[in-house]
N, C-alpha and C. Protein backbone atom coordinates (compact mmCIF):
# COMPACT_ATOMS: atom_id res chain seq x y z
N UNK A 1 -0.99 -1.80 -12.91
CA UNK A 1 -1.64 -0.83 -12.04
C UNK A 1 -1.24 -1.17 -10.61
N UNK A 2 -0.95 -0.44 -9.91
CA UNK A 2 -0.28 -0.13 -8.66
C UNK A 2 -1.01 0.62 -7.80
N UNK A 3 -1.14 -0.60 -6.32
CA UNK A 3 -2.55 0.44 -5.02
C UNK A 3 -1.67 -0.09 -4.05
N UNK A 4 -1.46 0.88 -2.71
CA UNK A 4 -0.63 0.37 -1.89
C UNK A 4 -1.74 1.46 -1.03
N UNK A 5 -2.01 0.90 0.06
CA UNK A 5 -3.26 1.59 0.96
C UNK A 5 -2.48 1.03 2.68
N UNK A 6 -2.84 1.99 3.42
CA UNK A 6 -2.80 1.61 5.10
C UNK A 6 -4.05 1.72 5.70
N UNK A 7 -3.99 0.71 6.56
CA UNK A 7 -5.10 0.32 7.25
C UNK A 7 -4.55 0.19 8.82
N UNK A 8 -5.98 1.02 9.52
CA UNK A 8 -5.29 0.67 11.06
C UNK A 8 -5.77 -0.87 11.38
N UNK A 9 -5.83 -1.21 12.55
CA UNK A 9 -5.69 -2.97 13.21
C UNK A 9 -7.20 -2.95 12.92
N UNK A 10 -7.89 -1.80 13.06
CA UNK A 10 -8.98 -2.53 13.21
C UNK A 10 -9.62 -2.59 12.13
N UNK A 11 -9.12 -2.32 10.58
CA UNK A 11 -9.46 -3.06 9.29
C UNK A 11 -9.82 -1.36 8.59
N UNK A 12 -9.85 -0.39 9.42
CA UNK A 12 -9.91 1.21 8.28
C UNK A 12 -9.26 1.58 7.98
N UNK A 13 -9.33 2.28 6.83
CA UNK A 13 -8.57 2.47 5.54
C UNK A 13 -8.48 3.87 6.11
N UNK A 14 -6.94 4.33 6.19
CA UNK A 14 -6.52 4.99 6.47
C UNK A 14 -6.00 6.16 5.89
N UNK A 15 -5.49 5.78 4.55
CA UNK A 15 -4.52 6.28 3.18
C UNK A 15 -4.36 5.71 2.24
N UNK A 16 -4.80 6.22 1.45
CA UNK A 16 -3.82 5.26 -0.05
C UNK A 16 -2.96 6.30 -0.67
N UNK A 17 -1.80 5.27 -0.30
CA UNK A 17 -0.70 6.50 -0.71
C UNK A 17 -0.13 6.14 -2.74
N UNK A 18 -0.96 5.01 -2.96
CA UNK A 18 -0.38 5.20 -4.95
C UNK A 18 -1.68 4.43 -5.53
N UNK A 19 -2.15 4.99 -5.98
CA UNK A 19 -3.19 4.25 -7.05
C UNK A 19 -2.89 4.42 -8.27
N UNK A 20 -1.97 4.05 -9.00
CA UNK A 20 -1.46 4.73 -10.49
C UNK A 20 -0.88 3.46 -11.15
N UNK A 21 -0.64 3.70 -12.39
CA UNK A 21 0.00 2.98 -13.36
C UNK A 21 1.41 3.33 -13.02
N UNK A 22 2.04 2.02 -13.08
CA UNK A 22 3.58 2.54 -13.04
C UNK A 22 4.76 1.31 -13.82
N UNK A 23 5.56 1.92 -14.31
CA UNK A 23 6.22 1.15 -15.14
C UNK A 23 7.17 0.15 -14.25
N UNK A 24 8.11 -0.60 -15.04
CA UNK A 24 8.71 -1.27 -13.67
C UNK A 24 10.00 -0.70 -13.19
N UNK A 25 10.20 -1.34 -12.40
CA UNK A 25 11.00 -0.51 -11.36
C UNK A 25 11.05 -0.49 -10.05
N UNK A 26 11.96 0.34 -9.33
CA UNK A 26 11.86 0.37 -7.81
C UNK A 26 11.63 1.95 -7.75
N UNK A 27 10.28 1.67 -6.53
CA UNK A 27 9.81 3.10 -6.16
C UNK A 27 10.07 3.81 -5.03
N UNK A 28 10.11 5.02 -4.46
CA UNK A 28 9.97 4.87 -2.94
C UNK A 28 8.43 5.94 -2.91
N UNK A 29 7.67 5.37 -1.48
CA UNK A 29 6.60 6.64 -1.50
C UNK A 29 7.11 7.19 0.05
N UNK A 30 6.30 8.52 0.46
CA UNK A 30 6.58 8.95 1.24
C UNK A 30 5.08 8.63 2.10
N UNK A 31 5.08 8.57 3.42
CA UNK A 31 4.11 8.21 4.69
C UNK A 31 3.97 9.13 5.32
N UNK A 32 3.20 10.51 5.42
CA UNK A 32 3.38 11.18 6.87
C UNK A 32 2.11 10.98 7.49
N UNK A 33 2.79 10.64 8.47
CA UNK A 33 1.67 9.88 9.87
C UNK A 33 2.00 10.48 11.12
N UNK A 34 2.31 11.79 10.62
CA UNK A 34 2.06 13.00 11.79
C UNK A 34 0.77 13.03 12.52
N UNK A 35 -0.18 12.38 11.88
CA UNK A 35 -1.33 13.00 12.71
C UNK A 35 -2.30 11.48 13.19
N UNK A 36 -1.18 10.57 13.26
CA UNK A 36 -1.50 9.06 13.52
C UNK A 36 -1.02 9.25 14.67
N UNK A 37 -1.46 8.10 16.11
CA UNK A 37 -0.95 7.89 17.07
C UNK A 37 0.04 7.02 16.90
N UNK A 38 0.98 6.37 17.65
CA UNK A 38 1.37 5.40 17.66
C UNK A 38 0.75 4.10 17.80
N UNK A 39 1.18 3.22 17.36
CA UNK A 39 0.82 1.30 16.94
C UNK A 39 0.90 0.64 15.63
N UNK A 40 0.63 -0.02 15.86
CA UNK A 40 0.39 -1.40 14.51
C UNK A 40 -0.79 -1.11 13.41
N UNK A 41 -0.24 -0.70 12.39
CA UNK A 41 -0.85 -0.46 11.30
C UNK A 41 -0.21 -2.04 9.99
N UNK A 42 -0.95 -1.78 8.88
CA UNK A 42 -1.17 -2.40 8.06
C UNK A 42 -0.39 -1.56 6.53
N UNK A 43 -0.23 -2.50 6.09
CA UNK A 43 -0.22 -1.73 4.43
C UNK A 43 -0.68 -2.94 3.53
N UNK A 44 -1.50 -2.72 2.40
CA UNK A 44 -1.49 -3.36 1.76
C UNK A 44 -1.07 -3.30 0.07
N UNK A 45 -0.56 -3.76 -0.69
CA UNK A 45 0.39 -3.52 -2.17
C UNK A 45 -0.27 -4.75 -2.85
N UNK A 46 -0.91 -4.07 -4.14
CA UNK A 46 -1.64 -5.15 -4.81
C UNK A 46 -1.10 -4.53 -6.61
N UNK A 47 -0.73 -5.25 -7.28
CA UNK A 47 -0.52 -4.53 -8.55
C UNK A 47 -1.28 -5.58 -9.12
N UNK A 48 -1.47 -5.48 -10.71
CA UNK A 48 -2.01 -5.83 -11.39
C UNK A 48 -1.71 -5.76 -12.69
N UNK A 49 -1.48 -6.71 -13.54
CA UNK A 49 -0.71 -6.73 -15.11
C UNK A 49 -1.72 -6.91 -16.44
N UNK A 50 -2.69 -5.66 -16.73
CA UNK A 50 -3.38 -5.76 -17.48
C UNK A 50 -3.15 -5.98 -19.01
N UNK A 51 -2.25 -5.99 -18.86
CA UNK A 51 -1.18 -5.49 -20.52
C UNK A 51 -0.98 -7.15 -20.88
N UNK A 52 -1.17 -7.85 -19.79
CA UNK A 52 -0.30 -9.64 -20.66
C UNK A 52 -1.92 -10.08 -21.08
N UNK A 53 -1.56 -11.06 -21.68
CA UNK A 53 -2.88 -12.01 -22.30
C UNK A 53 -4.01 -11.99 -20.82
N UNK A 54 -3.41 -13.05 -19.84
CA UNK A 54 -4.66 -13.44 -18.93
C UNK A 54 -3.93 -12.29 -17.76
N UNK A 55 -5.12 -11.85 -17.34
CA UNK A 55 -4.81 -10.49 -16.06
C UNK A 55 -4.53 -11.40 -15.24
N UNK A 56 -3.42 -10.87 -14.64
CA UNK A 56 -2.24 -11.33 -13.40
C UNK A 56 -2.22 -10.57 -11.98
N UNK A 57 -2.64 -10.77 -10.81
CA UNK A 57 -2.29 -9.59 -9.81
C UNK A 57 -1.60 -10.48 -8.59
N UNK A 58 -0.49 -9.80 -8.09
CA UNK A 58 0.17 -9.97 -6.66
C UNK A 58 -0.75 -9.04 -6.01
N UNK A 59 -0.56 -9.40 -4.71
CA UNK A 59 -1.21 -8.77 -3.71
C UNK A 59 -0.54 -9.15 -2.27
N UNK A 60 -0.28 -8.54 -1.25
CA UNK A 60 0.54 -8.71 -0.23
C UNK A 60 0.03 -7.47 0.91
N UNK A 61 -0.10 -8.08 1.94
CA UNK A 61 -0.13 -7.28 3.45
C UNK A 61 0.85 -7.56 4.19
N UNK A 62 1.17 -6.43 4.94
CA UNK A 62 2.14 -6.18 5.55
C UNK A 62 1.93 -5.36 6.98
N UNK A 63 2.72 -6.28 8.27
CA UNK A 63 2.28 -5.25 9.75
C UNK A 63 3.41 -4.33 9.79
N UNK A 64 3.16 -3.26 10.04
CA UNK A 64 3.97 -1.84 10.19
C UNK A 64 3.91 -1.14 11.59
N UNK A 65 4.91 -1.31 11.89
CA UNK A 65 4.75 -0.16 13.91
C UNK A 65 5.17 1.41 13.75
N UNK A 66 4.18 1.97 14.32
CA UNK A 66 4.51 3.58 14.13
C UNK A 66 5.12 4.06 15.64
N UNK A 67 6.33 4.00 15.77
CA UNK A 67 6.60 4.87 17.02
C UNK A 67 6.96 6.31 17.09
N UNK A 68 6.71 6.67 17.63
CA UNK A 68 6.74 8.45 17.67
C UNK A 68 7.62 8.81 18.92
């Protein structure tokens, strides 16, 4: 299971752009942040491997700059 969410600096949840099951692979998603100002945003990507014996999850944040 696959959640990849943006958050502005000051910790709100902004978007979640995939909450889904997804097989493996390389994905791309699309961001429109037309109606974002510019700065330092967040993303965060957490999957989760319910399918093996003991549940497994990565999880990772990431700083992102929006210039316009």
């Amino acid at each position: 299971f696959v959640t990849i969410k943006v958050f502005s600096v000051l910790g709100k949840e902004i978007n979640t752009l995939v909450s889904e099951d997804k097989l493996p692979g390389n994905y791309e998603v699309e961001f429109n942040a037309s109606q974002l100002p510019s700065g330092v945003y967040f993303y965060h990507l957490e999957v989760t491997d319910l399918e093996s014996n003991s549940i497994s999850t990565f999880s990772e944040t990431k700083k992102m700059m929006l210039m316009k």
